[in-house]
Protein backbone atom coordinates (compact mmCIF):
# COMPACT_ATOMS: atom_id res chain seq x y z
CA UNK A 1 11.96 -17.18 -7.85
CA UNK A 2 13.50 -13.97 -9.66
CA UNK A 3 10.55 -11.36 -9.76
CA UNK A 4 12.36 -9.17 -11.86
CA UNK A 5 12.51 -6.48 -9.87
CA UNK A 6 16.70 -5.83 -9.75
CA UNK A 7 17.15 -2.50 -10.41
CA UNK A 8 13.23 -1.33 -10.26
CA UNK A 9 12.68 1.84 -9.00
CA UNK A 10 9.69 2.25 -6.30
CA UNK A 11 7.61 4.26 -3.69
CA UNK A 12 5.86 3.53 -1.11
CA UNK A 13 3.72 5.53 1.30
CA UNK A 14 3.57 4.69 4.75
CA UNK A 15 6.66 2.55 4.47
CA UNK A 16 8.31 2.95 7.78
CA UNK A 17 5.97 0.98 9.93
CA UNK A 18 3.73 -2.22 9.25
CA UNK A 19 2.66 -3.18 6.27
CA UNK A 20 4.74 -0.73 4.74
CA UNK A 21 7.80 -1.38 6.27
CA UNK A 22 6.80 -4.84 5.12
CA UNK A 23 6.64 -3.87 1.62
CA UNK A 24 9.53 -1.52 1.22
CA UNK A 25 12.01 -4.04 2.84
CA UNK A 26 10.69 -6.63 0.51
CA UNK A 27 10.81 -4.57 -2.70
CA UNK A 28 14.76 -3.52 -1.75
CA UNK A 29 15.53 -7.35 -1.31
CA UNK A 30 14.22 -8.10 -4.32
CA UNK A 31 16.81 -5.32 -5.55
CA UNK A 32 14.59 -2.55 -5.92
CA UNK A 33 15.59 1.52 -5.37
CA UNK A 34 12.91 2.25 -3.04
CA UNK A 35 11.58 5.80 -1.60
CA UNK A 36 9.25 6.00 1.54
CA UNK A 37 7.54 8.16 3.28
CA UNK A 38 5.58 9.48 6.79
CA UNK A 39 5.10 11.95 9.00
CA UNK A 40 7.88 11.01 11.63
CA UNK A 41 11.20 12.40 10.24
CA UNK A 42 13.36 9.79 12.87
CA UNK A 43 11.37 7.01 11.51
CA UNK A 44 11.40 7.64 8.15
CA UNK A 45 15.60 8.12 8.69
CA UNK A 46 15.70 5.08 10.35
CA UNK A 47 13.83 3.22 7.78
CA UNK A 48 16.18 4.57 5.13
CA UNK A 49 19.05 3.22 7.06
CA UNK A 50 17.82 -0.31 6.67
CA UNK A 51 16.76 -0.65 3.12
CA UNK A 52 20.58 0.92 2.32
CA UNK A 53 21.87 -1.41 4.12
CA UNK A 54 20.36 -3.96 1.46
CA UNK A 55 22.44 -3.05 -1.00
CA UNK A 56 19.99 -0.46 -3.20
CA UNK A 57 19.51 3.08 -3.16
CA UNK A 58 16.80 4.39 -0.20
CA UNK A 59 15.80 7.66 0.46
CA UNK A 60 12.76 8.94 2.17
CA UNK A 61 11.79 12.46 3.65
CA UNK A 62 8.83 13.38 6.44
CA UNK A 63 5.79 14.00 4.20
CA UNK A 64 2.09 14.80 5.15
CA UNK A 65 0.05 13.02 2.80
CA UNK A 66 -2.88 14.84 3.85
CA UNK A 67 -1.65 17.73 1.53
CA UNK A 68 -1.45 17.19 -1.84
CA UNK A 69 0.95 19.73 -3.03
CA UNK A 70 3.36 18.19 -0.51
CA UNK A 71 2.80 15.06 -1.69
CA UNK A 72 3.11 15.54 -5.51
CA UNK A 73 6.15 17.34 -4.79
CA UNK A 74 7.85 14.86 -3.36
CA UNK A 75 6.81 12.04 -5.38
CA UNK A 76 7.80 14.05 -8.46
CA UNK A 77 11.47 14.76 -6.95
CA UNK A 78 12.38 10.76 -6.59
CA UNK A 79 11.15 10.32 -10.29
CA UNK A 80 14.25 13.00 -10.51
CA UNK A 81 16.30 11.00 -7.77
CA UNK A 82 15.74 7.60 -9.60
CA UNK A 83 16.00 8.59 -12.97
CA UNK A 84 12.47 7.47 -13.03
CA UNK A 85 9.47 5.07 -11.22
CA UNK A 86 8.56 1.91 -11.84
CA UNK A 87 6.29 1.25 -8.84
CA UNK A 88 3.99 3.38 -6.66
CA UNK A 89 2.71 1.62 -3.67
CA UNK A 90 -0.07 3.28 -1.61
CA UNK A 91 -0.13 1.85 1.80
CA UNK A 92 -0.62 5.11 3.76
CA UNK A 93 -3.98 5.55 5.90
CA UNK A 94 -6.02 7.78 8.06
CA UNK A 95 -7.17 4.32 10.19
CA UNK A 96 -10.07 6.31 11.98
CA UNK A 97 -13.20 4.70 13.06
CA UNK A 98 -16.66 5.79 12.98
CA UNK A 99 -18.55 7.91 10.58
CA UNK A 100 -18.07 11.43 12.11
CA UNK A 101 -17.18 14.18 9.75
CA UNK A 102 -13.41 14.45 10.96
CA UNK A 103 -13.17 10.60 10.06
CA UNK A 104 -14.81 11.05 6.42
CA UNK A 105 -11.94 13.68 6.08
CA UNK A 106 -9.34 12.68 7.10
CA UNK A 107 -9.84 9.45 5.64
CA UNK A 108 -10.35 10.83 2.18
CA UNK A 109 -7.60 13.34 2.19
CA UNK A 110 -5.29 10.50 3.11
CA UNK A 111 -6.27 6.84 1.69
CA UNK A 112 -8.28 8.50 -1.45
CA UNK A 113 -6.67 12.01 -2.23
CA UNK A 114 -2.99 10.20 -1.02
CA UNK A 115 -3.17 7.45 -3.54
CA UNK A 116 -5.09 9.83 -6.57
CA UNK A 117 -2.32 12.84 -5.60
CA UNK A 118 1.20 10.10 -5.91
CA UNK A 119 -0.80 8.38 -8.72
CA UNK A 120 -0.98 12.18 -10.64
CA UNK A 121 2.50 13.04 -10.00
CA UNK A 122 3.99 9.84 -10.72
CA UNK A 123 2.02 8.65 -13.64
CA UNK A 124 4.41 10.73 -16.16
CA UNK A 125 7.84 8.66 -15.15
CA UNK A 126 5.40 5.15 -14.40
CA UNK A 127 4.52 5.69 -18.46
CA UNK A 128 8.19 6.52 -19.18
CA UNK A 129 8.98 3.27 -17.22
CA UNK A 130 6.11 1.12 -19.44
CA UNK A 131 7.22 2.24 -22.18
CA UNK A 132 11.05 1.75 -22.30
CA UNK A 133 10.55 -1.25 -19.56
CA UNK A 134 7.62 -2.73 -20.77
CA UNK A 135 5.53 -2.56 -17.98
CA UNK A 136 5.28 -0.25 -14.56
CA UNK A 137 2.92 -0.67 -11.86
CA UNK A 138 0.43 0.88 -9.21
CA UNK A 139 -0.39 -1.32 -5.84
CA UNK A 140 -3.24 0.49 -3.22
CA UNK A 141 -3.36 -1.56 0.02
CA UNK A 142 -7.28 -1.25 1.02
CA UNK A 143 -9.04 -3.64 3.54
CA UNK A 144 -12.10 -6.64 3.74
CA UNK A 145 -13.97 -3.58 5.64
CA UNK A 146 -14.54 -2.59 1.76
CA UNK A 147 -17.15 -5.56 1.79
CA UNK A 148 -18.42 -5.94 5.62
CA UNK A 149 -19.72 -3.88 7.53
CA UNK A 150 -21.57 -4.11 10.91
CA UNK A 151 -22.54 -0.11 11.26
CA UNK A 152 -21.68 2.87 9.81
CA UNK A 153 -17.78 3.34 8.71
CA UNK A 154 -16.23 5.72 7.18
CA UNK A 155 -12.66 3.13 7.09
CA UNK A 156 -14.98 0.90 4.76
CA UNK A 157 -16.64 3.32 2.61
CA UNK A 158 -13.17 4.91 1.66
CA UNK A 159 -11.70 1.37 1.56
CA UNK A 160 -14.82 0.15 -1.40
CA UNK A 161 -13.71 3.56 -3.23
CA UNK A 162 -10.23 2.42 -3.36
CA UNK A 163 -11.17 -0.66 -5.01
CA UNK A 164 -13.65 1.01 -7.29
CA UNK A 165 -11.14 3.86 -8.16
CA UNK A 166 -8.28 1.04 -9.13
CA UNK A 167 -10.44 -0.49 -11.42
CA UNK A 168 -11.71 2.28 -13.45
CA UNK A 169 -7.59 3.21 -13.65
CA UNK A 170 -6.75 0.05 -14.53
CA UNK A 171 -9.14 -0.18 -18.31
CA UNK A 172 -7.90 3.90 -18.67
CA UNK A 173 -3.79 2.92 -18.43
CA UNK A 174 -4.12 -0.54 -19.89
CA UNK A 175 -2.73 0.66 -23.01
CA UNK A 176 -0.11 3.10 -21.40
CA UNK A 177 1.13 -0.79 -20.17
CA UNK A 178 0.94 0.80 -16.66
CA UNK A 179 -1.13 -2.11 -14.42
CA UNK A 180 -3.29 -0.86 -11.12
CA UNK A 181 -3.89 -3.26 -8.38
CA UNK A 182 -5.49 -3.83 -5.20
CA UNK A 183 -4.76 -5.24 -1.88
CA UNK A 184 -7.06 -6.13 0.71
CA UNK A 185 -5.84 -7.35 3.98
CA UNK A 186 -7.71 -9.10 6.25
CA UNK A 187 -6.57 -8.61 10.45
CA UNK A 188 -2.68 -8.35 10.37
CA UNK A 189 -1.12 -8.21 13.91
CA UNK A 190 2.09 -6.26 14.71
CA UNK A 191 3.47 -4.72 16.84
CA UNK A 192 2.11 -1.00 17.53
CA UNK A 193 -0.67 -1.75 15.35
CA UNK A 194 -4.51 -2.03 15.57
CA UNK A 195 -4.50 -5.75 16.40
CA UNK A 196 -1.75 -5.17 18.89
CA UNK A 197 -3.77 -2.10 20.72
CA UNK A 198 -6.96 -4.08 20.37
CA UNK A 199 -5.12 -7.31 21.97
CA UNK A 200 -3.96 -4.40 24.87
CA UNK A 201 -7.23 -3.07 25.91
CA UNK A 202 -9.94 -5.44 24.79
CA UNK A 203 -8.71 -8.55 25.23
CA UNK A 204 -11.82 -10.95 24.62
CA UNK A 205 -12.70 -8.83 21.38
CA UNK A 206 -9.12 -9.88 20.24
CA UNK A 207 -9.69 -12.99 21.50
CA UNK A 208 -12.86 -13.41 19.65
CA UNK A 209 -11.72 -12.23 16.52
CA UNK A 210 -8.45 -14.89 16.34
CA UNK A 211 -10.93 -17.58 16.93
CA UNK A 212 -13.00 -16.28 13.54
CA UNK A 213 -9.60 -16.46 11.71
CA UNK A 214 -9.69 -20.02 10.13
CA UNK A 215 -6.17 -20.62 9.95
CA UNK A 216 -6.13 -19.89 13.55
CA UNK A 217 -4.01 -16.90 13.00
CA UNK A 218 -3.45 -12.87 12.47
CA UNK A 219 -1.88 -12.29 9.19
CA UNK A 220 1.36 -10.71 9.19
CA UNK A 221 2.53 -7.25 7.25
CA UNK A 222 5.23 -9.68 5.48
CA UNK A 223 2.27 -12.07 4.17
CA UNK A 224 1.26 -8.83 2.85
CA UNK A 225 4.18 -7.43 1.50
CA UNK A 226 4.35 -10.87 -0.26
CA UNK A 227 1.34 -10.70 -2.17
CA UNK A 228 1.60 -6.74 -2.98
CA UNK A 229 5.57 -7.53 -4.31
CA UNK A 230 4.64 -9.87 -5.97
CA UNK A 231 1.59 -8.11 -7.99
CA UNK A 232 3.42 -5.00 -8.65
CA UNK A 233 6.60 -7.51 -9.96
CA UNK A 234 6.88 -8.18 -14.21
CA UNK A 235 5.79 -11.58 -13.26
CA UNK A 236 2.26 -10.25 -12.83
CA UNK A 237 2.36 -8.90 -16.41
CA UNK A 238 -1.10 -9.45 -17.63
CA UNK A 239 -2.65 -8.83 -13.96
CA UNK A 240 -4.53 -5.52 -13.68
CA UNK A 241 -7.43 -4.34 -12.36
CA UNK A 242 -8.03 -7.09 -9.68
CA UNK A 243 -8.30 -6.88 -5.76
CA UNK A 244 -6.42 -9.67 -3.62
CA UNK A 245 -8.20 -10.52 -0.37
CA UNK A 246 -5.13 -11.59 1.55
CA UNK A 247 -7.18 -12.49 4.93
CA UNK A 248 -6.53 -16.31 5.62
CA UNK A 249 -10.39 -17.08 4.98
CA UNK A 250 -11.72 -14.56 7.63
CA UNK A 251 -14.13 -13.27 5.57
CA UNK A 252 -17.53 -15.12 4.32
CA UNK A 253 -18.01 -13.69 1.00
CA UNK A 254 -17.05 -14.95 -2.64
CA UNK A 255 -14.66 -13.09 -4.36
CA UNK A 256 -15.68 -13.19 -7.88
């Protein structure tokens, strides 16, 4: 299937690890410019290495999404780069647990502020895009913590605002043809990631947790990436202002 996306131009944040990496490797096969960023400068060059090697034009720089002038910055010098942006993908994330007031900040400063700050900087070339493309496009990757909850979280809290904040954006930029989207994964397993350390030192809560998953699996960043391509693609046109729970059936709620 041809999602349209030859010759797209796209961020994403977080993109050199996980999900991201997922996402950003996905969009550039699809033919897609694509910039990333993170905090680890040998990562991030790394990452850029491999999407060139695809055949489309990467670039990427070490940026802390904690601050937004950084952020808005950079995001504002690909839109020069590209000649424009089609897609913004937020994947980036504090992932701190518990409700302490370090967590609550850093949490907001990254998964909120992050996606609101790349949103604000891009949303002049993503309206550019929509209106001499026809459509542009805004994907934040939140989690299923945005619905359960066993105690106190900070990760879920900021995760619901996510959702929340999309779908307010999504009625204002309708008409602007600029579509927002969210992504909710469920447990996705990689290497280096929480799953992975969780499998490391706590092996019977990881144990428990695949025997809750119904399809008798972790997801994987690349089922991710498939879903969030996919939405932020032409092909998803007249889809806006939803959330995808991508967790093969984990969760027990009805998503309507």
């Amino acid at each position: 299937m041809d999602l349209q996306l030859n010759g797209k131009r796209a961020i994403v944040l977080g993109g050199t690890r996980g999900i991201g990496r997922a996402i950003a490797e996905t969009l550039a096969g699809e033919g897609a410019d694509v910039a990333i960023c993170a905090r680890n400068w040998e990562q991030v060059e790394e990452t850029v290495a491999a999407l060139a090697r695809k055949g489309v034009r990467a670039t990427g720089a070490p940026v802390d999404i904690a601050k937004g002038d950084e952020l808005k910055a950079w995001v504002a010098e690909v839109g020069k780069t590209f000649g424009g942006i089609d897609i913004l993908v937020s994947n980036a994330s504090a992932l701190v647990m518990g409700a302490h007031a370090e967590a609550w900040e850093s949490l907001l400063k990254i998964d909120i502020l992050g996606a609101a700050n790349a949103f604000e900087a891009a949303r002049p070339h993503l309206e550019q895009a929509a209106a001499e493309r026809g459509d542009a496009s805004f994907v934040m990757i939140s989690s299923v913590s945005a619905a359960e909850t066993q105690n106190a979280q900070a990760y879920g809290a900021i995760k619901a605002a996510m959702i929340h904040y999309g779908k307010g954006l999504a009625k204002e930029c309708a008409k602007k043809k600029i579509r927002v989207n969210v992504v909710s994964p469920g447990t996705i397993y990689f290497k280096g990631g929480t799953w992975h350390t969780v499998e490391q030192n706590a092996p019977q809560m990881f144990e428990a947790t695949m025997k809750r998953n119904p399809l008798g699996r972790m997801g994987t960043p690349q089922d991710i990436a498939n879903t969030t391509v996919f939405v932020a693609s032409p092909l998803s046109g007249f889809t806006t202002g939803a959330n995808f729970v991508v967790d093969g059936a984990i969760t027990s709620r009805v998503n309507y």
